[in-house]
Protein backbone atom coordinates (compact mmCIF):
# COMPACT_ATOMS: atom_id res chain seq x y z
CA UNK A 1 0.00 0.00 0.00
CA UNK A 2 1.04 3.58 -0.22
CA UNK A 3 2.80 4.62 2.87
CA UNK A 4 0.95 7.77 2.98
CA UNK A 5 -2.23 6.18 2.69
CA UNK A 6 -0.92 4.14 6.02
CA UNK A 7 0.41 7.05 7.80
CA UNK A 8 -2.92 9.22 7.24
CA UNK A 9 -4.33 5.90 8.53
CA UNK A 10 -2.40 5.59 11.72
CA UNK A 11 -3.38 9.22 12.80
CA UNK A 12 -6.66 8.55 11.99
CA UNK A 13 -6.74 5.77 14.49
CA UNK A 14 -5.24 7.46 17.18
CA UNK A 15 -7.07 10.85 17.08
CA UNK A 16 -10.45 8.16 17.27
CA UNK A 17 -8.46 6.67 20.31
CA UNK A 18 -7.93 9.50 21.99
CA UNK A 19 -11.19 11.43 20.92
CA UNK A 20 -13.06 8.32 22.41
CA UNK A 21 -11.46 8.22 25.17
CA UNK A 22 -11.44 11.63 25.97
CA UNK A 23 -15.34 11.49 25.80
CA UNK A 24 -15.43 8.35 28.26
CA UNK A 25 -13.60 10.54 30.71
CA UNK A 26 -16.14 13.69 30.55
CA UNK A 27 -19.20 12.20 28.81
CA UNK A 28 -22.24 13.19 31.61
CA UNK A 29 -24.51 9.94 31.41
CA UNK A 30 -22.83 6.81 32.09
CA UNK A 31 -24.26 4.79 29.46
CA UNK A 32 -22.33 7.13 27.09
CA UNK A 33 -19.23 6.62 29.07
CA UNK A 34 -19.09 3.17 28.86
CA UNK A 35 -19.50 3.03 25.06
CA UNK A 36 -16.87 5.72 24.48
CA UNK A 37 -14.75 2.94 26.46
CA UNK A 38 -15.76 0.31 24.29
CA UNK A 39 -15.10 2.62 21.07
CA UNK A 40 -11.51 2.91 22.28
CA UNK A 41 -10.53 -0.48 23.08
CA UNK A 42 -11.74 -0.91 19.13
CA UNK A 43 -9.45 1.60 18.30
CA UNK A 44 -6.56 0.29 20.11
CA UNK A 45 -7.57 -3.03 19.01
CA UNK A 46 -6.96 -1.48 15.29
CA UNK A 47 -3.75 -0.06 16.27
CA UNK A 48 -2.28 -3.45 17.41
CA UNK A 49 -2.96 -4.72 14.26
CA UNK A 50 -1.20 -2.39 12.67
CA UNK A 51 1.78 -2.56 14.94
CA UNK A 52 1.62 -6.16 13.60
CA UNK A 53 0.69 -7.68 17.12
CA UNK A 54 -2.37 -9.97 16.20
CA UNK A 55 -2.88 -11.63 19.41
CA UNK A 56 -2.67 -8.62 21.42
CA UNK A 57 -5.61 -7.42 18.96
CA UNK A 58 -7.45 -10.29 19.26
CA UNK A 59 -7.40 -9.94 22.98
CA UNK A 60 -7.94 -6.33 23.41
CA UNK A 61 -10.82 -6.85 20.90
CA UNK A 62 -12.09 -9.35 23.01
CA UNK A 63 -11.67 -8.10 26.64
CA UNK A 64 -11.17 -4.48 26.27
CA UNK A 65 -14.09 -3.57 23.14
CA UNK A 66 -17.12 -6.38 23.84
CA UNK A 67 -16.56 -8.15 27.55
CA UNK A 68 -15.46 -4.79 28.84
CA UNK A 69 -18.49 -3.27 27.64
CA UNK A 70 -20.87 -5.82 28.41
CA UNK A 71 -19.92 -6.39 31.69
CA UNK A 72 -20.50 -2.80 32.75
CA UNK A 73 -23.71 -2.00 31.13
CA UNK A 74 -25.07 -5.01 32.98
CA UNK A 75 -23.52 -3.70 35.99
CA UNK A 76 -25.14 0.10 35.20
CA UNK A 77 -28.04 -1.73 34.70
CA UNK A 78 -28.34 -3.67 37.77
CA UNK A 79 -27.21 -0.71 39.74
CA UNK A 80 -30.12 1.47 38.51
CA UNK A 81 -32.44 -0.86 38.85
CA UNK A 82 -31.67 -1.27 43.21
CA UNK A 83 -31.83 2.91 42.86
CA UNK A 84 -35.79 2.43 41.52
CA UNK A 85 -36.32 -0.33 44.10
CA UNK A 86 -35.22 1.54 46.56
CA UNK A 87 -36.75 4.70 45.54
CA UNK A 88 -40.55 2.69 45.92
């Protein structure tokens, strides 16, 4: 491939990185928080590919993008939920 096709690439993936993650950090609902999160463990997941570390991709993909994710909306979820019981 071009290389400058690549680099613009590679810059592309880190400002969506950082933008994401930047978002996760100040984002003012929770919800939106946690799938800024997920959006930058994609990212990074992208960038190990690049960096030519497959299994680090596949695990960050994994872990970091989807069971991350997953695991704290069902937390969010379960956590509001006690808030409404406990609110009757």
């Amino acid at each position: 491939m071009n290389s400058e096709f690549l680099m613009v690439l590679y810059v592309l993936v880190l400002i969506g990185a950082g933008t994401s993650a930047f978002v996760a950090v100040e984002a003012k609902r929770m919800l939106d928080s946690i799938i800024a999160l997920g959006a930058s463990g994609s990212f990074m997941a992208v960038e190990f590919l690049f960096l030519q570390a497959p299994d680090v991709a596949i695990a960050e993909a994994a872990v970091g993008a989807v069971l991350g994710t997953v695991l704290y909306i069902i937390a969010l979820r379960k956590v509001m939920g006690a808030n409404r019981e406990d609110e009757q």
